[in-house]
Every structure is written in C-alpha cells, then in structure tokens.
Protein backbone atom coordinates (compact mmCIF):
# COMPACT_ATOMS: atom_id res chain seq x y z
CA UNK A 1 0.00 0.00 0.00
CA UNK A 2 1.24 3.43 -0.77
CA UNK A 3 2.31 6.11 2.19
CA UNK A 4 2.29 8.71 -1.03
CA UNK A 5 -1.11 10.88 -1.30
CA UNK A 6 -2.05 10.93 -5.24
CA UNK A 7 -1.58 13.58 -7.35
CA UNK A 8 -5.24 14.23 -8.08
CA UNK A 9 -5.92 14.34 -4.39
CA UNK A 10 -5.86 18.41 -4.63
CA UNK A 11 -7.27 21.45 -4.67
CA UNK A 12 -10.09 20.81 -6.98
CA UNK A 13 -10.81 17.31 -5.23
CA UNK A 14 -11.06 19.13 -1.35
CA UNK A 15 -13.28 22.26 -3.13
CA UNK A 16 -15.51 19.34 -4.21
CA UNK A 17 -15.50 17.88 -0.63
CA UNK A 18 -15.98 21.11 1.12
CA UNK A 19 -18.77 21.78 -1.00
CA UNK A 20 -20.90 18.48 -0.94
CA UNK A 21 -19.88 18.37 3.45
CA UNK A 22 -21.07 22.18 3.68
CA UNK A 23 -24.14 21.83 1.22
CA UNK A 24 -22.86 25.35 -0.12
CA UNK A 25 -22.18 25.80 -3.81
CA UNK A 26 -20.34 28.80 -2.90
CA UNK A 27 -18.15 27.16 -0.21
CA UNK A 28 -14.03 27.92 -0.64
CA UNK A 29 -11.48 25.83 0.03
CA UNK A 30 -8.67 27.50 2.19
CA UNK A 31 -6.11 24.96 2.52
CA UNK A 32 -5.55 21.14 3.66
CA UNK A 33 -2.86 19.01 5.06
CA UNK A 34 -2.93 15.06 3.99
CA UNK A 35 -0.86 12.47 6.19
CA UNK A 36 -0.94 8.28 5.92
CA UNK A 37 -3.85 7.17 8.00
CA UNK A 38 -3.02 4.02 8.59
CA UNK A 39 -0.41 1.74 11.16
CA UNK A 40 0.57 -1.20 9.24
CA UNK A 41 -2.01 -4.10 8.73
CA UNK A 42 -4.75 -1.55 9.10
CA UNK A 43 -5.98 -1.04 5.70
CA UNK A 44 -6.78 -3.93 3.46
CA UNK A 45 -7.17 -3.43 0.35
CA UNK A 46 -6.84 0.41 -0.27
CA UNK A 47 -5.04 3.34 0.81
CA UNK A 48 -6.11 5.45 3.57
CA UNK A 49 -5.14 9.25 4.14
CA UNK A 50 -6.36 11.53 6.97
CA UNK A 51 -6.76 14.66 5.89
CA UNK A 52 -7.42 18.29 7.88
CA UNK A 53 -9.84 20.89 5.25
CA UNK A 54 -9.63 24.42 6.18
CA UNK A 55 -12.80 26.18 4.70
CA UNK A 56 -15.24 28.82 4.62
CA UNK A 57 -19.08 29.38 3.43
CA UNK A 58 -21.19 32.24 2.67
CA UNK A 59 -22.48 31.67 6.45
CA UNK A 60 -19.41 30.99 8.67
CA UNK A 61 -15.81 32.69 7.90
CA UNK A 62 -13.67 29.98 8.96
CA UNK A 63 -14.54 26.22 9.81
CA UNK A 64 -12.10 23.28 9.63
CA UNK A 65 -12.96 19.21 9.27
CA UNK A 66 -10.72 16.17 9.67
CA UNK A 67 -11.55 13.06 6.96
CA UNK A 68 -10.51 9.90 6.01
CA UNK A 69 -10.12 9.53 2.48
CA UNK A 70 -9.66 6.16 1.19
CA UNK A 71 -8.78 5.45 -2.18
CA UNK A 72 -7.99 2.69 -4.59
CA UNK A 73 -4.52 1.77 -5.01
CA UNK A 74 -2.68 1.81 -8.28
CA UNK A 75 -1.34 -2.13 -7.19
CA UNK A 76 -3.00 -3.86 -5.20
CA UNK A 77 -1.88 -7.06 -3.11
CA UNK A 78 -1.12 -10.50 -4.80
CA UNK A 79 -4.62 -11.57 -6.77
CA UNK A 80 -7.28 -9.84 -4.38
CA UNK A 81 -9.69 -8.13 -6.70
CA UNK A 82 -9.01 -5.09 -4.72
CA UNK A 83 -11.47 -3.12 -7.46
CA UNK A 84 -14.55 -5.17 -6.63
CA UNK A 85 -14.06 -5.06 -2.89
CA UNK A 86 -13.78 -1.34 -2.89
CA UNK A 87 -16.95 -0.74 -5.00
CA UNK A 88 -18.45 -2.74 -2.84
CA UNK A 89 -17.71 -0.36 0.13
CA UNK A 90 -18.88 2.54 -2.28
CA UNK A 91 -22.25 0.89 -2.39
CA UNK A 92 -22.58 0.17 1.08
CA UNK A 93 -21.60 3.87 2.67
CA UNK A 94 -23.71 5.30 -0.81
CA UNK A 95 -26.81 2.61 -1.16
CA UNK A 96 -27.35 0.51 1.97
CA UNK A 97 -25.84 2.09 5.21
CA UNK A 98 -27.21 5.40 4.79
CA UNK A 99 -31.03 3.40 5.27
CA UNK A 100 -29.48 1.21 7.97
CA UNK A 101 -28.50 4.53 10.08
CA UNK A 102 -31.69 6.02 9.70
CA UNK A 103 -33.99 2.87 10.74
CA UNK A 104 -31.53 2.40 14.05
CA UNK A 105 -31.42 6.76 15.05
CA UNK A 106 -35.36 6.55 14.45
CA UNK A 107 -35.35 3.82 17.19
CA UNK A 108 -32.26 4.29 19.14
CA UNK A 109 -31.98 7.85 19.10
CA UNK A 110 -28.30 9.14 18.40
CA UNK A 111 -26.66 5.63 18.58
CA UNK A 112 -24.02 5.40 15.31
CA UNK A 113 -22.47 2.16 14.31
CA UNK A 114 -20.54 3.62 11.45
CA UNK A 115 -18.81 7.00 10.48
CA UNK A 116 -20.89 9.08 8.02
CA UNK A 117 -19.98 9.52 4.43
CA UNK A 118 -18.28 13.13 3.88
CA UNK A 119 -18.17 12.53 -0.37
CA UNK A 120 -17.01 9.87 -2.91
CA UNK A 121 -16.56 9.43 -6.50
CA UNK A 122 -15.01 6.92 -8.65
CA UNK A 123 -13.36 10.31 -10.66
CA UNK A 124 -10.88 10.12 -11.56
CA UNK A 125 -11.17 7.52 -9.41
CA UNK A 126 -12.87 5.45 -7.07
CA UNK A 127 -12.48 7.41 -3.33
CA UNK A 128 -14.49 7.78 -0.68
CA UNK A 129 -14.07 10.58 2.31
CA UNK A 130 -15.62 9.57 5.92
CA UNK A 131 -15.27 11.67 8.88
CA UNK A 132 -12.88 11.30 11.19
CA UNK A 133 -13.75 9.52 14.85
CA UNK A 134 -10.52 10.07 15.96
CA UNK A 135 -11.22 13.43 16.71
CA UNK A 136 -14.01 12.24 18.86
CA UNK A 137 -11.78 10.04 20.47
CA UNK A 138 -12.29 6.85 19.15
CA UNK A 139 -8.64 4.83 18.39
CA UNK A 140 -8.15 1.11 17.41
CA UNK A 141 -7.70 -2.04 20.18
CA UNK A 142 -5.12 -4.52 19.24
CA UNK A 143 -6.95 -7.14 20.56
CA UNK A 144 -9.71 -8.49 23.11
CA UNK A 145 -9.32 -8.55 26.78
CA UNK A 146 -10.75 -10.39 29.36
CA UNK A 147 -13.63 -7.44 30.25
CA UNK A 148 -17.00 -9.07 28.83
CA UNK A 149 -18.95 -5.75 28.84
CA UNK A 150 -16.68 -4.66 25.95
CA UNK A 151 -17.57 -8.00 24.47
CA UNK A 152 -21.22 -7.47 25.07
CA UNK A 153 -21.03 -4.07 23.24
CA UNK A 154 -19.62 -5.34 20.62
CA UNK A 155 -22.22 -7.93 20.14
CA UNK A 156 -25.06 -5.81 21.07
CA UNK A 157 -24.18 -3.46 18.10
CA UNK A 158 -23.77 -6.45 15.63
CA UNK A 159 -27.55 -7.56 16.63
CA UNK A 160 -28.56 -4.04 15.84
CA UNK A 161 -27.10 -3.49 12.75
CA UNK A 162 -28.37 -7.21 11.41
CA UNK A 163 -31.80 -6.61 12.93
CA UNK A 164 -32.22 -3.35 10.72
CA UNK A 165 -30.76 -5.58 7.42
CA UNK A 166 -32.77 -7.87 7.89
CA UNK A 167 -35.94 -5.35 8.77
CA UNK A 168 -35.20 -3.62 5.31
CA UNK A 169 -34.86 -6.77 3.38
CA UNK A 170 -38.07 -8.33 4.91
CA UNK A 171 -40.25 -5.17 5.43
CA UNK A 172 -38.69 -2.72 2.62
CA UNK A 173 -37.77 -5.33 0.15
CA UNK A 174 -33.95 -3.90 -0.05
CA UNK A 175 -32.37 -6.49 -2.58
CA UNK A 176 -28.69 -7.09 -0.99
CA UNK A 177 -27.76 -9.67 -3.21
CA UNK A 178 -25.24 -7.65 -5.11
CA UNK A 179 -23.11 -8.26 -1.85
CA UNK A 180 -21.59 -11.49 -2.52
CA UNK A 181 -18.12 -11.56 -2.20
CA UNK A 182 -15.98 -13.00 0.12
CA UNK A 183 -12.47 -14.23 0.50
CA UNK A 184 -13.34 -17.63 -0.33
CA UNK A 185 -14.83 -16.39 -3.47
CA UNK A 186 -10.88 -15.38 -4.37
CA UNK A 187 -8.24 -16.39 -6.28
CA UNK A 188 -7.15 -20.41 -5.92
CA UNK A 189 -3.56 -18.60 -5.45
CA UNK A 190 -5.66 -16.77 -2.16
CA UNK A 191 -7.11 -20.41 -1.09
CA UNK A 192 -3.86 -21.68 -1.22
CA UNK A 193 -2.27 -18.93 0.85
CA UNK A 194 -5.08 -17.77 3.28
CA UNK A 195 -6.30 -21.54 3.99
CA UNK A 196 -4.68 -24.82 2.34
CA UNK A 197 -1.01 -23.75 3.38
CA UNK A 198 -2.03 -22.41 6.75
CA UNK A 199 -3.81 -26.38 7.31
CA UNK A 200 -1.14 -28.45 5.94
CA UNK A 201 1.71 -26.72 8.36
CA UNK A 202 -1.22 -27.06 10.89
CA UNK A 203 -1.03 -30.66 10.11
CA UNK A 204 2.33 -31.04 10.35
CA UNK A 205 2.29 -29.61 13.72
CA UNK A 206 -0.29 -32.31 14.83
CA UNK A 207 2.05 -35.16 13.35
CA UNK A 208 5.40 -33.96 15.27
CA UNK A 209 2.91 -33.60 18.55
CA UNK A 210 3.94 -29.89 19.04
CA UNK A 211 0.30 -28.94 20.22
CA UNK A 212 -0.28 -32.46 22.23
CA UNK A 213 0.29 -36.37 21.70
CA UNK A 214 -3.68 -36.48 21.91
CA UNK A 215 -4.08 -34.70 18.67
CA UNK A 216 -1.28 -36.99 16.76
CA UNK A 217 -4.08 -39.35 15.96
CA UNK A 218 -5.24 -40.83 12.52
CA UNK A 219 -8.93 -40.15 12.71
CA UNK A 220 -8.17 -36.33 13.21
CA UNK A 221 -5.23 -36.23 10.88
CA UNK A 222 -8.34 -37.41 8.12
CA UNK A 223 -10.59 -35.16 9.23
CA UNK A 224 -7.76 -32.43 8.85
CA UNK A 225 -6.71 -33.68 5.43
CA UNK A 226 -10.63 -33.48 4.20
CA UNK A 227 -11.07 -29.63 5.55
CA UNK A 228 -7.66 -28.86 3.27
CA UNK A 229 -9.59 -30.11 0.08
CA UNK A 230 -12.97 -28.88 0.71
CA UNK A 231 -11.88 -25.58 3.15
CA UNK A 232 -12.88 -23.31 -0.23
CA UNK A 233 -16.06 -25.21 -0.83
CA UNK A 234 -17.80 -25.08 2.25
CA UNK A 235 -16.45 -21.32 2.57
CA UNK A 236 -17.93 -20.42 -0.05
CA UNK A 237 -21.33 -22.16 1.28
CA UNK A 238 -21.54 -20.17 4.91
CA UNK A 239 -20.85 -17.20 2.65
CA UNK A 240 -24.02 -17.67 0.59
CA UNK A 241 -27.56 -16.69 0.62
CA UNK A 242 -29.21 -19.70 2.07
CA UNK A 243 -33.09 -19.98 1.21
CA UNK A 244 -33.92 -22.52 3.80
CA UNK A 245 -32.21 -20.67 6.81
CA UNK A 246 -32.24 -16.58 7.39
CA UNK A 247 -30.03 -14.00 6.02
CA UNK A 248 -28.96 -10.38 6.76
CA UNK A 249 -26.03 -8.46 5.47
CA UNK A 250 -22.66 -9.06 7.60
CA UNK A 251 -20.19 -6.79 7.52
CA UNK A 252 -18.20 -9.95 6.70
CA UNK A 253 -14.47 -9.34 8.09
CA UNK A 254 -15.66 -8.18 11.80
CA UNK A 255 -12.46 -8.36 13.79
CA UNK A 256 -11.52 -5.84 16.19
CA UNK A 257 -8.73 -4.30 13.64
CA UNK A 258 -12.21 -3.06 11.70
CA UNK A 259 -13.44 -1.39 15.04
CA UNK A 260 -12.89 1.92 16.70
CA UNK A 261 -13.44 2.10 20.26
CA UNK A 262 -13.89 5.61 22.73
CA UNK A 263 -12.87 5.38 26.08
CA UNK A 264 -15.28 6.65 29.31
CA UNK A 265 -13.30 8.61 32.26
CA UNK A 266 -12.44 5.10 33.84
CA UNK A 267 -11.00 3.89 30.42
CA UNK A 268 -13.17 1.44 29.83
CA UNK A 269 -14.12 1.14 26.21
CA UNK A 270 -17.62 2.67 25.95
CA UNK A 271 -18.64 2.87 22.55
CA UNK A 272 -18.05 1.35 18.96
CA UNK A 273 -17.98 1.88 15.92
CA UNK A 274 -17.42 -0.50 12.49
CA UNK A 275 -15.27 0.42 9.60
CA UNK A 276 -13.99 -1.12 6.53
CA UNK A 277 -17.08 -2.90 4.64
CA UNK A 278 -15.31 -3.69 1.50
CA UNK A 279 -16.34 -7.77 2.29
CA UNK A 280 -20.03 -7.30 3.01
CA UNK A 281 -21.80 -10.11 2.10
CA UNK A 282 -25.88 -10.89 2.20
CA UNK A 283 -25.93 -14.62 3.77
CA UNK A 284 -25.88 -16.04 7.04
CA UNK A 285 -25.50 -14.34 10.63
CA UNK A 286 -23.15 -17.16 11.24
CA UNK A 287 -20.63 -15.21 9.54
CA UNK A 288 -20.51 -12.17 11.65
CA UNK A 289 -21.08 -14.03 14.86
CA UNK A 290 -18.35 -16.39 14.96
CA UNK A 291 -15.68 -14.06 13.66
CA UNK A 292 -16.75 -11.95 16.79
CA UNK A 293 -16.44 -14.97 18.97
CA UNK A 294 -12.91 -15.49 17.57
CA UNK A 295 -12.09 -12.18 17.14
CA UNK A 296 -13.72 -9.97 19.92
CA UNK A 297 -13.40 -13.01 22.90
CA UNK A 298 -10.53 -14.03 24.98
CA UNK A 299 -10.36 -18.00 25.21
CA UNK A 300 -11.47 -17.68 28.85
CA UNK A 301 -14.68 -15.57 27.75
CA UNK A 302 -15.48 -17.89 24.84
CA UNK A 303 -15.80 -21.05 27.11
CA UNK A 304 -17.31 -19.42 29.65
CA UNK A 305 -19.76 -17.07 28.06
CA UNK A 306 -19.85 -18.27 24.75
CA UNK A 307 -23.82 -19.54 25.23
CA UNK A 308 -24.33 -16.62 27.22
CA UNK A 309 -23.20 -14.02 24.62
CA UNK A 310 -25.33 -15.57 21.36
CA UNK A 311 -28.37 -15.75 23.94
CA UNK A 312 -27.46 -12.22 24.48
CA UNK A 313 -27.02 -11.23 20.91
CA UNK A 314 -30.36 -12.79 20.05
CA UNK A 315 -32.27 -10.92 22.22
CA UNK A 316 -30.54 -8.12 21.15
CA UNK A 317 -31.59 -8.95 17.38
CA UNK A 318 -35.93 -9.63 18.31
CA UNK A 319 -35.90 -6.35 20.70
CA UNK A 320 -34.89 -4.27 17.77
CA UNK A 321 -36.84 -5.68 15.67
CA UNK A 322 -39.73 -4.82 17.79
CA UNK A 323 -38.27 -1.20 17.90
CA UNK A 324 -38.15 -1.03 14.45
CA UNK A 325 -41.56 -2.29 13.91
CA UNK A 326 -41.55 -5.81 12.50
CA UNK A 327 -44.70 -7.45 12.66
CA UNK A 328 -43.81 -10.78 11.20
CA UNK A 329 -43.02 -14.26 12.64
CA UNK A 330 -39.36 -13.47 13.91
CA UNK A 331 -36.61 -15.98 13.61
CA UNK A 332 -36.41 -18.06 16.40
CA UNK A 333 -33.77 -19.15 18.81
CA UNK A 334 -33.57 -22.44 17.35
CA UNK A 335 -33.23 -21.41 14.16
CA UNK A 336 -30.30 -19.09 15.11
CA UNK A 337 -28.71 -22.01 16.77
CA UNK A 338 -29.62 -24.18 13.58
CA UNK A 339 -27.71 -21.75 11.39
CA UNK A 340 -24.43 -21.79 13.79
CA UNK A 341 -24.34 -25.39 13.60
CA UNK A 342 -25.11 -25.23 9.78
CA UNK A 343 -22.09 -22.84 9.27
CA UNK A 344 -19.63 -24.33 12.13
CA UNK A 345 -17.17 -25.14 9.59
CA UNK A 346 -16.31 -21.32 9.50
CA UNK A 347 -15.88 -21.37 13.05
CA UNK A 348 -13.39 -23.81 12.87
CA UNK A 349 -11.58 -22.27 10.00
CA UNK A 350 -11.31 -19.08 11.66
CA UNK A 351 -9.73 -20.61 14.55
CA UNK A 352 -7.46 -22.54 13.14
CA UNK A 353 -6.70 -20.43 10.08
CA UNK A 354 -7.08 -16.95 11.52
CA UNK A 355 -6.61 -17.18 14.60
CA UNK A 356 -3.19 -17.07 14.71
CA UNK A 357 -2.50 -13.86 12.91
CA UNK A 358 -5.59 -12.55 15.48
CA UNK A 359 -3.77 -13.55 17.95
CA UNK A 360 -1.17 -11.44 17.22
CA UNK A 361 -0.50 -7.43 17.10
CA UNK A 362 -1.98 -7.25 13.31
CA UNK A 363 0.97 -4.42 12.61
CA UNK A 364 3.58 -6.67 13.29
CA UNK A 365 2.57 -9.75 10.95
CA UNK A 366 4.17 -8.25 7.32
CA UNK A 367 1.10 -9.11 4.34
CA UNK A 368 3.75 -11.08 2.69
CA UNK A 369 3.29 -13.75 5.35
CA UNK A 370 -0.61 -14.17 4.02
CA UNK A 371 -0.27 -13.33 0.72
CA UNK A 372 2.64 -15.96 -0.37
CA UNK A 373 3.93 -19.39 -0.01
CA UNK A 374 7.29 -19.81 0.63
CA UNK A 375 9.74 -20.77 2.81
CA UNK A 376 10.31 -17.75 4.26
CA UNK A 377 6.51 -17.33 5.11
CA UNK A 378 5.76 -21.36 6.00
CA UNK A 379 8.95 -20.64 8.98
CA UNK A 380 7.25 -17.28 9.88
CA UNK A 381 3.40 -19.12 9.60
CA UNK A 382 4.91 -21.90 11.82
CA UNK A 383 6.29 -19.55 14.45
CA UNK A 384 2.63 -17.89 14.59
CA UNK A 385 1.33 -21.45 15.86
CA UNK A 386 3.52 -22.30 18.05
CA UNK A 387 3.00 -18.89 20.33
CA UNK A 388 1.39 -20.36 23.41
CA UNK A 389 -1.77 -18.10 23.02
CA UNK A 390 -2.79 -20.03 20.10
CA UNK A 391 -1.97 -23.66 21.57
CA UNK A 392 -3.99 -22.89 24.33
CA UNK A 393 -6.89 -22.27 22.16
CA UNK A 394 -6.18 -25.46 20.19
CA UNK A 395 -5.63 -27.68 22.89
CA UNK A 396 -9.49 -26.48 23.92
CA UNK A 397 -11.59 -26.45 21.52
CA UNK A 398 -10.23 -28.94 18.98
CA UNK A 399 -11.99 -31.91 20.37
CA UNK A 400 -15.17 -29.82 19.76
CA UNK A 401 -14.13 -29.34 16.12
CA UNK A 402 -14.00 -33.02 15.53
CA UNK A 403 -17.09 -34.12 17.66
CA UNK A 404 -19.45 -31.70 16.26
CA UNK A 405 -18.21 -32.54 12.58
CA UNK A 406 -16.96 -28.63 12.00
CA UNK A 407 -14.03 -30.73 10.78
C-alpha cells in the first residue's frame, strides 16, 4: 500500500469535498494538510489518508474538518480483486448504510455504528471521504481482553445493525444480493495462501505432537486432510444466501482491527464503531457471529460465556426488531442455533486459520506472510502457531471441532 497521497488528491478534489460536506455551492477551500492514516495491517485493500480541510461558506468565515479519504490503489496485493471489494464499500456507505442509520437513530436515538460519508466518486477515481472519529476520540484495540462488557457491546451493536438488514430486506424489500463476495470467493492462489497452506503446516504440527500427543491421531489427521480439500467449498457455502435458513447483510471481516473504540473517564471502552465494509456479504448471521467470537473473545470468555453471549445477541436482534416495527413471525432461537451449527465449519476455519495472525499485534505480521507461499513465510506461519496463546486455544476447543463434525 502506498504512504504517497495521489496527485489528483488536490485542490479541486477538497473544493468538491468542502462543498458536498457544507451543502454550499459557494463554499471555498482554504487549505488542507494530507498524512498516511493508517499503522501497518490496518488497511486492506486500499489506501487510507487523513486529511485536515480548512474552509469557509457564505455563512461561517472559517470552519475546519478532519476526513478519512480512502482510495484505490494503483497495485494492489497478490490476486485480491481489490477493485470489486472497494466498489463494494462505495455501495454500502452510498446505497445501503445510509437506510441502515436512519432505521436504528429513528429507534435508538443518536446511537451510530458507522462514520458518516463526507463525499465519494469513482473520478478520476474510485475514493471515498468519511469523517474522522478520531477526533471524537475513538482509536483502534489490538486485541480483546478479558472485560466481557466490551464483548457485550460489541455484540449488542452487531444484533442491531443485522436486525435493521434484515428489517429492510423483509419489510422494505432492499435487494442485498449484489453483496456477494468473500475471501473464499478469491483467487485459488488466495485459497492456497489464506487456507490450504495455513492447514497443511497445521497438520504437520499435529504429526510432530507440538500442540499435544492427543491430537497426533489418525482419525483427526483425516478429518484435517478433508477440511484442506474442501476448506474453499464449504467457505464459499456459509458465505451464501441460504433460502432454507435466514439471512442479513454481515459486515463480513468483523475483527476488532475493523473497530474503533472511545474510552469513558475510567477507560473502559464505551462505545463502537465498524469500519472497513469492502467484504459485506448478504448470507448467514453465522458469519458475523463467529468471527466476533474469535475475534472480539478471549479463550477464557469464549468457554465461559460463549452460550451466554449468542443468547445475548439474540435478544438483542428480536428487541430491535420490535423497535423497528416488524410485525412478522421473527426468527427463532432455534433457528439461530440451527444456522451456527449449519455454518460451524467457519468457526473452525477461523480458529485454526485466523486465529493465529488474530492472535497477534496485526501491525507486526508483514502481508507477505498471508499473501505468499514460501519458505520464508511457511517458517514465519509456523512460528505464529507455536505462540502459546494459540496452543492454548487449540488444545481447547479442537476436540469440539472433531465431535461436532466442523471438521
């Protein structure tokens, strides 16, 4: 990704800004100041800038806003169709957010799950501005701790935000079908890379007994060997409108490094907000849930709390729907717990083939690690697995895996 603002982020591209924020024709640009917006492993897929607009209007002399302007880079990273994902995020802050906001202010007042669209265009080409929630205090967390209200937050906004989806698409008749992309819909080079290479060193591990003896056994080394050749296929089936279950739209890579979090007096994190939909996808709420269990939980959390927090997140998902004004048969509990057990394969493959990176300070694992297979990357991927965080996990919940068929 490029540190280096493009040229034709300038003068005539802020004026256009200033005047679409300001709703002022006659609005003037003053000056602006660009800097990289981004730590490393924080944008995926495009470039982000933060930017400070000084302006005026024909009814204030002087007012000043800080953005985020993403944009498309010129290269982008191994095969990722970096194009397609970052339309994608053009048509969710243009098409489907902007209804999702209004549906969850109307019934929970001032509550914001997102930052607001400033401007985009795909001249000469495809950018978006957001405001900026750092200057309202919101900064990134590395990674979960062992305090479940944050947890609960987090989940309490993800019921929200799939309650008014799926309010829309049942009520309105919003078609999000058009959102239907995923990383398992990549590249084989990607599958390879993201999932088969991560398994087989994975196996390998289990055959030399570096996570226990227990797990050097034949019937899971099959079951390990059948998840390498059909990892992409039953992806790509969680990540798929099902007609016989219920769908919303996920935001569809919801780990914490695509969260912003503000801080109350005591520092606990008190409010959240999502960013980075460039892999929204219309299909199960599978998909979203269990990348928050691996993603927003500590280990200790997850066994403890895990039944605790979908009960939670459920109840969540029907009261808004009453708020909102559903007057349909909702889904039931059952069928929420039919759809996790449906899609448990993703769990599985998140915490064996993500959680490792997860489990790690994402701006200190270089992209090349994910993006290639080598040797350089296989010692690197094989260092990531043997950090004690991630055995732990293993050594838990692999049994589980294997007994429930996720594997």
């Amino acid at each position: 990704m490029s540190k280096t603002a493009p040229k034709w982020l300038d003068t005539n591209f802020f004026t256009r800004v200033v005047k679409n924020f300001s709703k002022d024709e006659e609005a003037i640009l003053q000056n602006f100041s660009i800097r990289y917006g981004a730590k490393a492993g924080e944008s995926f897929a495009s470039d982000l800038f933060r930017v400070t607009i000084n302006y005026t209007t024909t009814s204030t002399d002087q007012s000043k806003i800080s953005v985020i302007v993403k944009t498309l880079p010129e290269q982008a990273e191994s095969e990722i169709d970096a194009k397609r994902m970052f339309l994608n995020e053009m048509k969710m802050y243009g098409e489907f957010l902007p209804d999702i906001n209004r549906i969850i202010q109307k019934a929970y007042g001032d509550l914001k799950l997102f930052p607001s669209l400033i401007y985009q265009t795909t001249e000469p080409t495809a950018a978006i501005v957001l405001e900026d929630l750092s200057t309202q205090g919101f900064a990134t967390v590395c990674a979960p701790d062992d305090n479940l209200e944050t947890t609960k937050m987090i989940f309490h906004r993800l019921a929200i935000f799939h309650a008014a989806s799926f309010f829309l698409a049942q009520i309105n008749g919003i078609d999000y079908s058009s959102c239907n992309y995923s990383v398992y819909h990549m590249p084989e080079s990607i599958q390879e890379s993201f999932f088969k290479h991560n398994l087989r060193i994975f196996k390998s591990l289990m055959l030399s007994g570096d996570f226990s003896s227990e797990m050097n056994d034949s019937k899971y080394v099959k079951r390990v060997d059948e998840m390498i050749e059909k990892c992409t296929a039953r992806g790509k089936r969680v990540f798929s409108c099902e007609t016989s279950g219920y769908n919303c739209l996920n935001h569809g890579d919801f780990f914490m490094r695509n969260m912003l979090f503000r801080k109350a007096v005591d520092e606990r994190n008190c409010d959240v907000q999502f960013l980075d939909f460039q892999l929204s996808i219309y299909a199960s709420p599978a998909v979203d849930i269990f990348m928050a269990l691996y993603g927003s939980m500590t280990l200790k959390n997850r066994m403890k709390n895990r039944d605790e927090m979908i009960l939670f997140y459920y109840e969540t998902f029907i009261e808004s729907l009453q708020k909102f004004g559903y007057n349909k048969e909702p889904p039931t509990l059952l069928d929420l717990n039919v759809e996790l057990t449906r899609c448990g394969s993703l769990g599985a493959q998140l915490c064996i083939c993500y959680l490792p990176y997860l489990l790690t300070e994402f701006d200190k694992v270089d992209s090349d690690i994910m993006y290639n297979v080598n040797d350089d990357t296989e010692s690197s991927k094989r260092r990531l697995y043997l950090r004690k965080e991630f055995v732990e996990v293993i050594k838990e919940e692999f049994e589980e895996f294997y007994y429930k068929g996720f594997i």
